[in-house]
Protein backbone atom coordinates (compact mmCIF):
# COMPACT_ATOMS: atom_id res chain seq x y z
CA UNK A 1 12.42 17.77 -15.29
CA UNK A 2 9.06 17.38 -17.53
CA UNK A 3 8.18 14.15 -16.08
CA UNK A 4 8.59 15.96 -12.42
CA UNK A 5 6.17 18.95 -14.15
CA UNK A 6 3.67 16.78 -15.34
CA UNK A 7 3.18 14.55 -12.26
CA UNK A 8 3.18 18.21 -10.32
CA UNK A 9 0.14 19.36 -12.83
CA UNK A 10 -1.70 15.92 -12.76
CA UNK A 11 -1.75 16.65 -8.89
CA UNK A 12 -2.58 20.51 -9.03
CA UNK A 13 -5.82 18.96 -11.37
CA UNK A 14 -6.42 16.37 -8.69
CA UNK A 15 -6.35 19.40 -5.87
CA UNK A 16 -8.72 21.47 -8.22
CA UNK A 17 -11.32 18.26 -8.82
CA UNK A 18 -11.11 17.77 -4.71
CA UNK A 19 -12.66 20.94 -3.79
CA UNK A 20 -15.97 19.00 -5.45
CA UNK A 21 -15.06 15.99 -5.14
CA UNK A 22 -14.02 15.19 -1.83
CA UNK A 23 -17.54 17.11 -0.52
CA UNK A 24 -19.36 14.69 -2.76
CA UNK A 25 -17.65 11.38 -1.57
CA UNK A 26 -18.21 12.54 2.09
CA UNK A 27 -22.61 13.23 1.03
CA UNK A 28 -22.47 9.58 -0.73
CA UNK A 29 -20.79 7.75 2.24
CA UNK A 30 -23.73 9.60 4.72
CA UNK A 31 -26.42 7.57 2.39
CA UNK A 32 -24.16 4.38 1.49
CA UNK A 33 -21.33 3.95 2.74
CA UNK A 34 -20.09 1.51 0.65
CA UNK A 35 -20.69 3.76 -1.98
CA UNK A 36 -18.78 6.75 -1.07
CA UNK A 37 -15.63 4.41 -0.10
CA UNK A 38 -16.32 2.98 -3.58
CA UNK A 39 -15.73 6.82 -5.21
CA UNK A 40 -13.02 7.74 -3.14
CA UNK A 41 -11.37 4.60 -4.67
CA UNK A 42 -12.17 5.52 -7.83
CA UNK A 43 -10.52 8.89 -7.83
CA UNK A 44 -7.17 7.40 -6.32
CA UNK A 45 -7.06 5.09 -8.76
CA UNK A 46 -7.65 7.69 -11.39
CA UNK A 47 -5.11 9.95 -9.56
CA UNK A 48 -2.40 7.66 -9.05
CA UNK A 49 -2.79 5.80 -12.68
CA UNK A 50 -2.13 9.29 -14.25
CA UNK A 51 0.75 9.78 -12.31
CA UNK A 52 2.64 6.65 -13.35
CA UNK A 53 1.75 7.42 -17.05
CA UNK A 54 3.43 10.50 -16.85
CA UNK A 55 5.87 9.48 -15.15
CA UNK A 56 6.67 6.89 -17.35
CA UNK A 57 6.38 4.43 -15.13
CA UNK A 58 5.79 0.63 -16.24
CA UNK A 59 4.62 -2.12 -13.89
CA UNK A 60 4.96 -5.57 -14.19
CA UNK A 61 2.52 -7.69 -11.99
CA UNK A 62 3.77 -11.27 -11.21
CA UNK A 63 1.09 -13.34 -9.40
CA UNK A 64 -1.78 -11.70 -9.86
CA UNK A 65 -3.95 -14.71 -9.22
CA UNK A 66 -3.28 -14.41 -5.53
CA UNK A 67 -5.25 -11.16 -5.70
CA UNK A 68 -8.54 -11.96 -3.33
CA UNK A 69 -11.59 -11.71 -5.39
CA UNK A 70 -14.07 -9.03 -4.27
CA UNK A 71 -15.98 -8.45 -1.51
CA UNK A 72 -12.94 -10.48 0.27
CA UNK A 73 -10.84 -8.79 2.71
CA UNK A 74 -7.04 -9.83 3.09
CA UNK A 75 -4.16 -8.37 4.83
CA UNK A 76 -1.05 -7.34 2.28
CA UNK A 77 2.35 -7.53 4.05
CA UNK A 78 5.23 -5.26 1.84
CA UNK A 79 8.70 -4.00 1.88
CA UNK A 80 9.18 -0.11 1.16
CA UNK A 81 11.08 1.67 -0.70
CA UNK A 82 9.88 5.03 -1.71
CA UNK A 83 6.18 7.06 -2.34
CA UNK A 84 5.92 5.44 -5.73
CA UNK A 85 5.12 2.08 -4.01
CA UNK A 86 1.45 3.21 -3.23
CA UNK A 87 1.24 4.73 -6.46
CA UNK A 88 2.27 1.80 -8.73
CA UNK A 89 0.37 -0.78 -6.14
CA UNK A 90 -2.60 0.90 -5.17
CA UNK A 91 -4.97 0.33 -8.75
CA UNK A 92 -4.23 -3.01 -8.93
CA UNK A 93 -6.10 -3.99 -5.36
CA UNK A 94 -9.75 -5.04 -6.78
CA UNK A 95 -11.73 -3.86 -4.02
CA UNK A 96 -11.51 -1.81 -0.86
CA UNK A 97 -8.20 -1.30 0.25
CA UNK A 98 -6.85 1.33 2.83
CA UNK A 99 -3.48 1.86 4.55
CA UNK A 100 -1.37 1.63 7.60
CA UNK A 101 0.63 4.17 7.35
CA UNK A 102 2.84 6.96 8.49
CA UNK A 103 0.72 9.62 10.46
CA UNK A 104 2.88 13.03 8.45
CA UNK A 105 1.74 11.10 5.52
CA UNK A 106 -2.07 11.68 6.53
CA UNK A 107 -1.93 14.87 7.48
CA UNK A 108 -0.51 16.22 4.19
CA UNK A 109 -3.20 18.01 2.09
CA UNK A 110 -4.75 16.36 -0.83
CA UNK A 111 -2.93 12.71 -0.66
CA UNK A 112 -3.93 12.94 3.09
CA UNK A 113 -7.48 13.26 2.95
CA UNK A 114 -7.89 10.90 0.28
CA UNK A 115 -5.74 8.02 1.42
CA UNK A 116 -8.01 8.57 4.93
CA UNK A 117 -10.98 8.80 2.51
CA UNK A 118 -10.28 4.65 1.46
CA UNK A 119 -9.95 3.83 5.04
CA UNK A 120 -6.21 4.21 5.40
CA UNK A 121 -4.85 4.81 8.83
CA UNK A 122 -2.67 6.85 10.75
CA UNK A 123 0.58 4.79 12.82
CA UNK A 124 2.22 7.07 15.15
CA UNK A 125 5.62 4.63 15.41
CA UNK A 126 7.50 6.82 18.22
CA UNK A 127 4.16 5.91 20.34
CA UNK A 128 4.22 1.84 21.06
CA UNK A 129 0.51 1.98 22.68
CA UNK A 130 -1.17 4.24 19.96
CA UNK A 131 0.38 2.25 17.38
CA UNK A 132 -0.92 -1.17 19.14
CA UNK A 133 -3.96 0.48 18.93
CA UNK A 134 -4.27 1.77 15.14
CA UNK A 135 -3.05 -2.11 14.64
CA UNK A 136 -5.94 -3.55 16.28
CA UNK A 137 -8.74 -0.96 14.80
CA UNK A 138 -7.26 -1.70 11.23
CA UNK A 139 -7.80 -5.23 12.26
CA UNK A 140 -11.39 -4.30 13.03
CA UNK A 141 -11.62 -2.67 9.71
CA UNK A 142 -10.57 -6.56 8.14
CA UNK A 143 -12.63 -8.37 10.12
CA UNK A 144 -15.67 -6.40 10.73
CA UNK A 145 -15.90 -4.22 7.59
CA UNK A 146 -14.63 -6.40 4.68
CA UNK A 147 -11.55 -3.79 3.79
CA UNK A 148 -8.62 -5.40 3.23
CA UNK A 149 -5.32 -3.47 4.68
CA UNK A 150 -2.32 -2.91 3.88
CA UNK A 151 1.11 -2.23 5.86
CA UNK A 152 5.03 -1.82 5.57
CA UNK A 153 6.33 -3.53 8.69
CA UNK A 154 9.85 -2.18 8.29
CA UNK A 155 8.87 0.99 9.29
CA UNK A 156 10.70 2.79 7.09
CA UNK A 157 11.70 2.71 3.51
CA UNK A 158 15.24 0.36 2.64
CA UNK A 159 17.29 2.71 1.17
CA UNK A 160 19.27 0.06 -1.23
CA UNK A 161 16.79 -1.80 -3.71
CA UNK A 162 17.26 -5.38 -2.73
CA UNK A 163 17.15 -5.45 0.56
CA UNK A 164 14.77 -6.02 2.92
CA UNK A 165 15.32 -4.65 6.60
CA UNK A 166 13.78 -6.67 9.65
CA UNK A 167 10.19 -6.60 10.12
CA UNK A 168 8.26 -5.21 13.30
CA UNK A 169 6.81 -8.20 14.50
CA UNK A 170 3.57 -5.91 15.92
CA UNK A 171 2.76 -5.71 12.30
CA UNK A 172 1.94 -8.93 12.26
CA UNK A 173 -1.13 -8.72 14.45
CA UNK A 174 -3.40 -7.20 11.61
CA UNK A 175 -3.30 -10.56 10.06
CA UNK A 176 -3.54 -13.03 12.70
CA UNK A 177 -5.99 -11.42 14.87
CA UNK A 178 -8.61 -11.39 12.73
CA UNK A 179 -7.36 -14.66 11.06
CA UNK A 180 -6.99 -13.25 7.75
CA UNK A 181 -5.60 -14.54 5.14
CA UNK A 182 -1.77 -12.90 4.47
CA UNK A 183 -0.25 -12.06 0.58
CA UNK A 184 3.29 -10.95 0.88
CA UNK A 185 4.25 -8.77 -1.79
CA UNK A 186 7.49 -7.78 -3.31
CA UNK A 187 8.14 -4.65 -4.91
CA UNK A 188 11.19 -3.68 -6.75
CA UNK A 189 12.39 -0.57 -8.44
CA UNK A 190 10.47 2.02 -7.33
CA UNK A 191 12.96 3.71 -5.39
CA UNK A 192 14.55 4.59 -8.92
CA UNK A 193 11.60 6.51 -9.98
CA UNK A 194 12.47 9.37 -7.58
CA UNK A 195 14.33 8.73 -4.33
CA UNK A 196 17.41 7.80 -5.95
CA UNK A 197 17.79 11.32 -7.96
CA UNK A 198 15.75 13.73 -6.04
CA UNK A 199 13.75 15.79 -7.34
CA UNK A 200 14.02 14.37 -10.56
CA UNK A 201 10.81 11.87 -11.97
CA UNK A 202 12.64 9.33 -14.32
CA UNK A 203 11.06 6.79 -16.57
CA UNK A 204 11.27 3.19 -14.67
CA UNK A 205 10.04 -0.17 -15.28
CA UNK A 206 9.18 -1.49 -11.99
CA UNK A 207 8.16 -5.20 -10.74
CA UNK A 208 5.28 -6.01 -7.61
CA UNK A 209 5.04 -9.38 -7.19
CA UNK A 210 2.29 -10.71 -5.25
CA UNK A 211 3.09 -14.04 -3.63
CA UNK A 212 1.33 -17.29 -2.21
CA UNK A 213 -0.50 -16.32 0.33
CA UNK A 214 -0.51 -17.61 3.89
CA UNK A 215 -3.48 -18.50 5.74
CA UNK A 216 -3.03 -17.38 9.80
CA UNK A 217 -6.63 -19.02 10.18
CA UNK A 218 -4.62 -22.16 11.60
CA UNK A 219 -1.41 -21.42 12.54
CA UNK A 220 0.12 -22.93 15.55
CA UNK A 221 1.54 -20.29 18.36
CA UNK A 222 4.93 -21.26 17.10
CA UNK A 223 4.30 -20.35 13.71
CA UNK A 224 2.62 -17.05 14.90
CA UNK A 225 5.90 -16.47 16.33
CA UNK A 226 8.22 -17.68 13.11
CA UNK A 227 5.51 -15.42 10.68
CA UNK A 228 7.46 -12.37 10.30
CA UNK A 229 10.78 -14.01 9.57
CA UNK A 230 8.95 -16.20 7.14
CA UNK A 231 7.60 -13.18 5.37
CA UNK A 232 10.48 -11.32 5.53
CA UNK A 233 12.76 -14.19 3.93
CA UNK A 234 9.55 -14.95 0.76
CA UNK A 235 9.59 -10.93 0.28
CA UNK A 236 13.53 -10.84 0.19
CA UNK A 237 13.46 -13.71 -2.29
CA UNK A 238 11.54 -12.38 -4.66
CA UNK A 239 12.57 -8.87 -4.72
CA UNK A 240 16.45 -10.12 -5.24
CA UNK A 241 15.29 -12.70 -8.05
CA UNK A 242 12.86 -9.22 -9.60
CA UNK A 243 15.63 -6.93 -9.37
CA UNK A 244 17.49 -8.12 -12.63
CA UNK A 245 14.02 -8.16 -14.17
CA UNK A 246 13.83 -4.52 -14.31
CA UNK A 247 16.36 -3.99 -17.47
CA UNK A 248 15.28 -6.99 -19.02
């Protein structure tokens, strides 16, 4: 129960800082945009590294030289398995990195505004067309604006750590139509921070993986077609082979 109170005060502190805060990153981003994406980053980060060290939350990163280098925009493909994935991944992307995600999860105060604040977009998945559409403008975002994205193609979380359901092959599109390069990445454990013992924060170690990634620059049509099975399988992989990792 203290772990669940302190993560609940670190984000009453977060709410407080935002009624300046958020103001001020929206007046930087009118002068440089760049800028104010560039403090709204800063104060996730901030945010969400607090959380996990109250939380008790340890993360192992495995393949960390796969991360792009800045100013280099990729496209990260991940499995899902509870809130705590965005926390534990999010301050380890090294420049700026927004979301595909859930439209409830943008309209909720506070995490909302600031996960739209670093670019992160809304995917309505009961709508095919408006999704189609968020999929192509977050490609635009890749492309055209140097912000690398990021997106859980199995469209909802896997409720058994482990496994990996079947990825929406529309997902794919944010990498291959703007030809950018793909990382798969494999996260394991995070589920056990608070999903599996709601609404109860426990002390976890966790392992993200990021693996080879694939260039889509070049791919034939057939393996366009084969990509999200190939993911899939490499994110699979690595998530079973993490999994023991976690009590080691």
């Amino acid at each position: 129960m203290i772990r669940l109170i302190l993560c609940f005060f670190v984000l009453l502190i977060a709410f407080v800082l935002t009624v300046v805060a958020f103001p001020l990153s929206r007046l930087i981003r009118l002068i440089n945009r760049r800028a104010g994406d560039l403090f709204s980053l800063r104060f996730v980060t901030t945010t969400f590294r607090a959380l996990l060290f109250v939380g008790g939350v340890h993360v192992e990163f495995i393949g960390k030289e796969h991360l792009p280098k800045k100013g280099e925009a990729v496209v990260y493909i991940s499995n899902h398995l509870g809130v705590f994935d965005i926390v534990a991944l999010y301050p380890e992307f090294p420049d700026l990195t927004g979301f595909v995600a859930k439209k409830e999860i943008l309209s909720w105060p506070l995490i909302g505004w600031w996960l739209k604040a670093v670019n992160s977009l809304p995917l309505d998945r009961k709508d095919p067309r408006s999704g189609f559409r968020t999929i192509f403008k977050a490609a635009d975002y890749v492309e055209k604006e140097g912000i690398s994205m990021v997106i859980f193609p199995e469209g909802t979380r896997s409720r058994k750590d482990g496994d990996v359901l079947p990825f929406h092959k529309g997902s794919f599109k944010l990498a291959t139509t703007p030809k950018a390069r793909l990382i798969p990445v494999a996260i394991t454990n995070t589920s056990a921070v608070f999903e599996d013992h709601l609404p109860f924060i426990r002390s976890q170690k966790v392992v993200i993986e990021f693996c080879e990634p694939i260039e889509t620059a070049d791919l034939t049509r057939e393996e366009e077609k084969d990509l999200p099975v190939k993911v899939h399988d490499i994110i699979e992989e690595r998530v079973r082979a993490n999994h023991p990792a976690v009590n080691k």
